[in-house]
Protein backbone atom coordinates (compact mmCIF):
# COMPACT_ATOMS: atom_id res chain seq x y z
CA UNK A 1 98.20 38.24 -19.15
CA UNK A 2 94.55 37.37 -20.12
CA UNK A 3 93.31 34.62 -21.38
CA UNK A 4 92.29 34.39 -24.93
CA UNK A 5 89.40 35.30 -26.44
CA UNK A 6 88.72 31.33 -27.32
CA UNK A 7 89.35 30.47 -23.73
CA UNK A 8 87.22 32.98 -22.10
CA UNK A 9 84.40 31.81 -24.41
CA UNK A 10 84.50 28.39 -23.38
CA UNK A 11 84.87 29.25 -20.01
CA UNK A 12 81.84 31.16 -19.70
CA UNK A 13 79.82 28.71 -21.83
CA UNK A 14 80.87 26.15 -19.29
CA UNK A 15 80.41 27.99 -16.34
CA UNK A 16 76.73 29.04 -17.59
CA UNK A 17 76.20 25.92 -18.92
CA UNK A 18 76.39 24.74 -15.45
CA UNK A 19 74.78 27.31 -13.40
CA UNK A 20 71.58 26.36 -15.84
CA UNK A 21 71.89 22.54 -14.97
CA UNK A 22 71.93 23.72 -10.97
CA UNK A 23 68.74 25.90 -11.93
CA UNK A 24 67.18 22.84 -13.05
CA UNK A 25 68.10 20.44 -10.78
CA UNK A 26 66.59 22.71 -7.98
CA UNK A 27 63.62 23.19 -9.99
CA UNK A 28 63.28 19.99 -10.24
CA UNK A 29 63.74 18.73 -6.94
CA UNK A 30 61.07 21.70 -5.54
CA UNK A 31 58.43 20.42 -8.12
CA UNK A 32 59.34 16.62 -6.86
CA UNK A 33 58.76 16.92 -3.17
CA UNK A 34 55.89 19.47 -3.92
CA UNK A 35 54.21 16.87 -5.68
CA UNK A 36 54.88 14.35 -3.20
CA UNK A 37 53.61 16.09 -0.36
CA UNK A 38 50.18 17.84 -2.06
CA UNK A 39 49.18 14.85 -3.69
CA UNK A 40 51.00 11.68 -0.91
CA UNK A 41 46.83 10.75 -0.77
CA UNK A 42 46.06 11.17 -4.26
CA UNK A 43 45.51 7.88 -6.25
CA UNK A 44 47.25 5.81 -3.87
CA UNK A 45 46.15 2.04 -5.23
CA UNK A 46 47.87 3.58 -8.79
CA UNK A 47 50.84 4.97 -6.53
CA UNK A 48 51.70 2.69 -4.01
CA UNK A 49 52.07 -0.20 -6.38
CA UNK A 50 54.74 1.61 -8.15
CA UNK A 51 56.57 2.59 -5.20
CA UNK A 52 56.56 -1.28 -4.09
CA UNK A 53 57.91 -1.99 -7.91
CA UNK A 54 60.69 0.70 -7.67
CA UNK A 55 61.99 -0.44 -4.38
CA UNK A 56 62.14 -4.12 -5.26
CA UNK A 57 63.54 -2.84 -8.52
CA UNK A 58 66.24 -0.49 -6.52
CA UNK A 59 66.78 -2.92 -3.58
CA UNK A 60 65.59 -6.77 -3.71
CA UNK A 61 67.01 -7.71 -7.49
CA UNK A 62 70.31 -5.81 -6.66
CA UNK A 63 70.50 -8.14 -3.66
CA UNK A 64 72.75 -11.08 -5.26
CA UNK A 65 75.09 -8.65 -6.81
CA UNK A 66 75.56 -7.26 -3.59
CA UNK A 67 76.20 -10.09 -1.85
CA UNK A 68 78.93 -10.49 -4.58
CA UNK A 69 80.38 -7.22 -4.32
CA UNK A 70 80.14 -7.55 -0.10
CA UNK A 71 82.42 -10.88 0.00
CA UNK A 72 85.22 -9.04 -2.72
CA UNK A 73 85.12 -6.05 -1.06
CA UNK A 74 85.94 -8.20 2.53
CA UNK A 75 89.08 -10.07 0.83
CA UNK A 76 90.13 -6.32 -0.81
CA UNK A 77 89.62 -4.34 2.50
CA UNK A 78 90.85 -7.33 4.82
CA UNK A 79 93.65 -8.59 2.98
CA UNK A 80 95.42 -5.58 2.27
CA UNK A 81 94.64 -4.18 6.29
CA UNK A 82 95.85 -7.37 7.77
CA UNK A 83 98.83 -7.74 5.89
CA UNK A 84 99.55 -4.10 7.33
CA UNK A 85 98.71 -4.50 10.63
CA UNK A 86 100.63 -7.75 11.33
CA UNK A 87 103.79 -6.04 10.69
CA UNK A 88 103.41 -3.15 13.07
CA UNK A 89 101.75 -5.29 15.33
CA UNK A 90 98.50 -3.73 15.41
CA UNK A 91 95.69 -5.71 14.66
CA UNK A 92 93.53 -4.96 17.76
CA UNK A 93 92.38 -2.05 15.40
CA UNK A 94 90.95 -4.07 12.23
CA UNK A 95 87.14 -3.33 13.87
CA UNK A 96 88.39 0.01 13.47
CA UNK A 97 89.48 0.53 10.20
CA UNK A 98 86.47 -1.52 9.00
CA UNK A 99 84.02 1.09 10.69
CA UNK A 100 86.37 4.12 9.14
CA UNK A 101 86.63 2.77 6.29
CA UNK A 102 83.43 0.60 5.53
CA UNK A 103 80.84 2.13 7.46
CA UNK A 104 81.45 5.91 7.25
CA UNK A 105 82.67 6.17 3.56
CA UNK A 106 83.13 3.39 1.28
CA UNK A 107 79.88 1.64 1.97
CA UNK A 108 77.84 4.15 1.01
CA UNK A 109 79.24 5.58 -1.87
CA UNK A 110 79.84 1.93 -3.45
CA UNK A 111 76.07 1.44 -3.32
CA UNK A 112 75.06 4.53 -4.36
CA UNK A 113 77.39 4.42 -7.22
CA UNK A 114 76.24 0.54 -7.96
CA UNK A 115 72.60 1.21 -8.09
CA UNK A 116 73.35 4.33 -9.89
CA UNK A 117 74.69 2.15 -13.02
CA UNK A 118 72.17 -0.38 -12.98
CA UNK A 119 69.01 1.27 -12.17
CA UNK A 120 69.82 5.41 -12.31
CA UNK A 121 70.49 5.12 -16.11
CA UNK A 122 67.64 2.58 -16.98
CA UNK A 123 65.78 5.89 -15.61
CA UNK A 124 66.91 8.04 -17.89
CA UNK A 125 66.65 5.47 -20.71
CA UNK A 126 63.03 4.98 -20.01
CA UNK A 127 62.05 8.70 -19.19
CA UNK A 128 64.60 9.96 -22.09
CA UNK A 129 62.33 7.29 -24.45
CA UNK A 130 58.99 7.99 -23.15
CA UNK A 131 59.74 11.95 -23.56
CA UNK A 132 60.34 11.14 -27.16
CA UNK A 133 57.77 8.84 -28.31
CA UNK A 134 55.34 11.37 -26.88
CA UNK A 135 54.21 9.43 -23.99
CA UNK A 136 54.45 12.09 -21.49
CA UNK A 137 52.20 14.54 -23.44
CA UNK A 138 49.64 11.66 -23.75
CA UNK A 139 49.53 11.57 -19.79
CA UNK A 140 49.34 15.44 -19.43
CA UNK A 141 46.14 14.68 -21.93
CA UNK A 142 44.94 12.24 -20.00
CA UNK A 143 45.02 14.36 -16.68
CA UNK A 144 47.64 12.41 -15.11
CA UNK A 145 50.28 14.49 -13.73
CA UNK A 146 54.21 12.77 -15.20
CA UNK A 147 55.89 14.05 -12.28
CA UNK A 148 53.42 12.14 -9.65
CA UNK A 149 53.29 9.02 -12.07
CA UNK A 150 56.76 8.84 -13.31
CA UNK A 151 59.07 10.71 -10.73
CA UNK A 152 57.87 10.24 -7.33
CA UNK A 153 57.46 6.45 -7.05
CA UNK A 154 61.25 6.40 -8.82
CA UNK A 155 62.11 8.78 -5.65
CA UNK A 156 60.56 6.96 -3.01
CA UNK A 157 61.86 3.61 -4.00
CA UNK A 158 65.79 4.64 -4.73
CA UNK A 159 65.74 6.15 -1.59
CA UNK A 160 64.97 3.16 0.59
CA UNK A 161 66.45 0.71 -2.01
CA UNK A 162 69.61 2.35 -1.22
CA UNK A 163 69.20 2.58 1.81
CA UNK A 164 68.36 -1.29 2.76
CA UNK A 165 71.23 -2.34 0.28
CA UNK A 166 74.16 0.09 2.25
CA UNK A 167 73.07 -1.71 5.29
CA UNK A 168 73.40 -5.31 3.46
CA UNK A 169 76.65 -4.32 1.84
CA UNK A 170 78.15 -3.27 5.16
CA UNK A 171 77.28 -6.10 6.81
CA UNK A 172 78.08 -8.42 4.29
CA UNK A 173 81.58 -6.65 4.22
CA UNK A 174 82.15 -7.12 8.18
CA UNK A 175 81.46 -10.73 8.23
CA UNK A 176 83.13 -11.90 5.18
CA UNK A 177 86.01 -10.05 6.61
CA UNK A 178 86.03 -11.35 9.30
CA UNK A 179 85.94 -14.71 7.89
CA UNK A 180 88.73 -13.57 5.18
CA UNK A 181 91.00 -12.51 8.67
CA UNK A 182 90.20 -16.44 9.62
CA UNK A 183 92.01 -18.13 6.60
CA UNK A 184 94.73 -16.34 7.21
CA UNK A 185 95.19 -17.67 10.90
CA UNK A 186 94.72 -14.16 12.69
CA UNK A 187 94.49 -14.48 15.95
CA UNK A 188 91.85 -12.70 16.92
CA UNK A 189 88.55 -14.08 18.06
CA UNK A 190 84.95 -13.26 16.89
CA UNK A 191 83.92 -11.86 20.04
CA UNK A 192 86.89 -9.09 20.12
CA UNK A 193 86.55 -8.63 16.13
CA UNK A 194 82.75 -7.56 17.18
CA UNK A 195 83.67 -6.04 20.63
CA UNK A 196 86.24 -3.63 18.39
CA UNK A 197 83.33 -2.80 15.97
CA UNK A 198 80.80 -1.76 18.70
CA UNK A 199 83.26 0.62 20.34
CA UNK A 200 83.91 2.25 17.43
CA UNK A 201 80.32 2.68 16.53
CA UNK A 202 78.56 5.71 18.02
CA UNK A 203 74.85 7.39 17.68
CA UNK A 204 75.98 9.77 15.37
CA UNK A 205 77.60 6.89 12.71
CA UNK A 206 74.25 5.18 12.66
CA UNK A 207 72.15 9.06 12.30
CA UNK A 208 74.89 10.39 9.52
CA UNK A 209 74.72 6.91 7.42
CA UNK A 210 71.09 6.72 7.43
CA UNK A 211 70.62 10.39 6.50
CA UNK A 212 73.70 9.87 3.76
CA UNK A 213 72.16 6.79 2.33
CA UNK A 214 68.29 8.54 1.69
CA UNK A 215 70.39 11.58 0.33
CA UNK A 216 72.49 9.12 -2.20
CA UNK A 217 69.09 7.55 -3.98
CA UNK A 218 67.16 11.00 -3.64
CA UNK A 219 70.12 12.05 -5.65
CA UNK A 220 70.69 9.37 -8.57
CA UNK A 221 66.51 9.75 -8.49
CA UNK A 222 66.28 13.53 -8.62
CA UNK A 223 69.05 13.82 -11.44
CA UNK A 224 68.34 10.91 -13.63
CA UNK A 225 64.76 11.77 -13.26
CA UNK A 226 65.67 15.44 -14.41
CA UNK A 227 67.66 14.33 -17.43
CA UNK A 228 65.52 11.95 -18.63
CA UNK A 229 61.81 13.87 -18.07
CA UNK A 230 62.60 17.42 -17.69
CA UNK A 231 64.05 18.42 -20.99
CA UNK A 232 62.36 17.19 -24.28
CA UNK A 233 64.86 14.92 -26.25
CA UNK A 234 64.95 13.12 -29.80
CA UNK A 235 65.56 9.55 -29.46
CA UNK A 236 69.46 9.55 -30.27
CA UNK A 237 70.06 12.24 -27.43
CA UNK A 238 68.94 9.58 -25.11
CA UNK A 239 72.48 8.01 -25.06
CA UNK A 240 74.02 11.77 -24.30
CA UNK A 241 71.76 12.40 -21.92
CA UNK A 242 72.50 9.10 -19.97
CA UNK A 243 75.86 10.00 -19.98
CA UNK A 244 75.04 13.57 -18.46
CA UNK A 245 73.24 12.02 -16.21
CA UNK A 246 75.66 9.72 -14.58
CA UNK A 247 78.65 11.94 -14.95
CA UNK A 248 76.63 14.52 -12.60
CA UNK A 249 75.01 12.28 -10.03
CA UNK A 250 78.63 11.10 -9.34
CA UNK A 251 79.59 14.68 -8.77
CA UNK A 252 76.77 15.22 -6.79
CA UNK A 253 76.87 12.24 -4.56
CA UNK A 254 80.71 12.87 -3.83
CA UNK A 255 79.90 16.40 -2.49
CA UNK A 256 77.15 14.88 -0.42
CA UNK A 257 79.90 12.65 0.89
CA UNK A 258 82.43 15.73 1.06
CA UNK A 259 79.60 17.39 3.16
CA UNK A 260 78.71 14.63 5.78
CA UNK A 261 82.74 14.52 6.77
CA UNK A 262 82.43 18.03 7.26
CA UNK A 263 79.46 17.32 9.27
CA UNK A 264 80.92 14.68 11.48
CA UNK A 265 84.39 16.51 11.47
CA UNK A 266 82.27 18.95 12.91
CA UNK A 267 80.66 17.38 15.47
């Protein structure tokens, strides 16, 4: 039978709804990098000092939570593994699951998702505010292009931010493992632990995380960036659009993720 009238209507709102927020999400992301590449010489003592500001922003002052959130995630990952392993004797593979586990999925996508709520929605709070007070418009009068000022140095900077924490959160997770596996009288010595990890790296883990980590800030950058800039806002739909904004880079992030497996499944 078909749906209700009601239904159908919400449907389709939805549906277009959503193939409007793709529209402007690609929009936005042509504008970005055409920006970035026309004007990468333009005003570059203005430019650069921003981009230096966004990555210690995205990357150094996110460093001590990190560290945090590397020595947890070791006992989580490590404690539940080795309990596992010990009782189908297998723990010659705990290098293994940390590089399947760690490395090519959960690393990633934790620090994407962590910089995401600490740094992706002070975007939009900012941008969402400045669109408001009528900031932007007082740049366009000025000459000074938002997108060049505002966007790209948030772009450059989220994407190596995220990229240099992945690698600290990874490698924070391996060695507090490791040590975790200690206190609990495994025997298995550092050099095999390591040994086990370097055979189950290959060229293509280190070329798929680095691509996957630049794609993860370009993302939270792109989007927040989008709902905070792009569309002109009142000062109470700064909250909504926060929310929007998180809510899709999520979804966006975990199709990224969807698409690398594919990629290495693939290859």
């Amino acid at each position: 039978m078909p749906l209700p009238r009601a239904y159908t209507n919400f449907i389709g709102r939805k549906l277009f709804r959503f193939l409007l927020t793709i529209q402007g999400l690609g929009a936005f992301l042509l504008i970005t990098f055409g920006v970035l590449l026309r004007k990468s010489r333009a005003a570059r003592h203005v430019i650069w000092p921003l981009v230096f500001q966004e990555t210690a922003r995205a990357g150094l002052r996110l460093l001590p939570m990190f560290l945090f959130i590397s020595v947890a995630l070791g006992l989580l990952v490590i404690g539940q593994t080795v309990s596992w392993l010990t009782k189908v004797g297998a723990i010659n593979y705990l290098g293994s699951i940390m590089v399947v586990v760690i490395v090519r999925e959960l690393g990633p996508l934790l620090a994407a998702i962590l910089v995401l709520a600490r740094i992706g929605t002070a975007n939009v709070v900012e941008l969402g505010t400045a669109r408001a007070m009528g900031e932007v418009e007082a740049l366009e009068a000025l000459g000074i292009d938002p997108v060049h000022y505002l966007v790209v140095p948030r772009v450059v900077g989220m994407a190596i931010g995220v990229s240099c924490l992945t690698v600290y959160l990874i490698l924070g997770v391996v060695i507090s493992g490791y040590l975790w596996a200690f206190l609990q009288d495994i025997p298995l010595r550092p050099s095999d632990y390591f040994q086990q990890l370097a055979g189950s790296l290959n060229v293509l883990d280190f070329v798929l995380l680095g691509l996957k980590t630049v794609a993860f800030g370009l993302a939270i950058a792109i989007v927040t960036c989008y709902h905070g800039l792009a569309q002109p806002l009142r000062l109470e739909e700064v909250s909504y659009a926060t929310v929007r904004a998180v809510a899709q880079t999520v979804i966006v992030c975990v199709l990224l993720d969807a698409l690398f497996i594919i990629i290495y499944l693939a290859t």
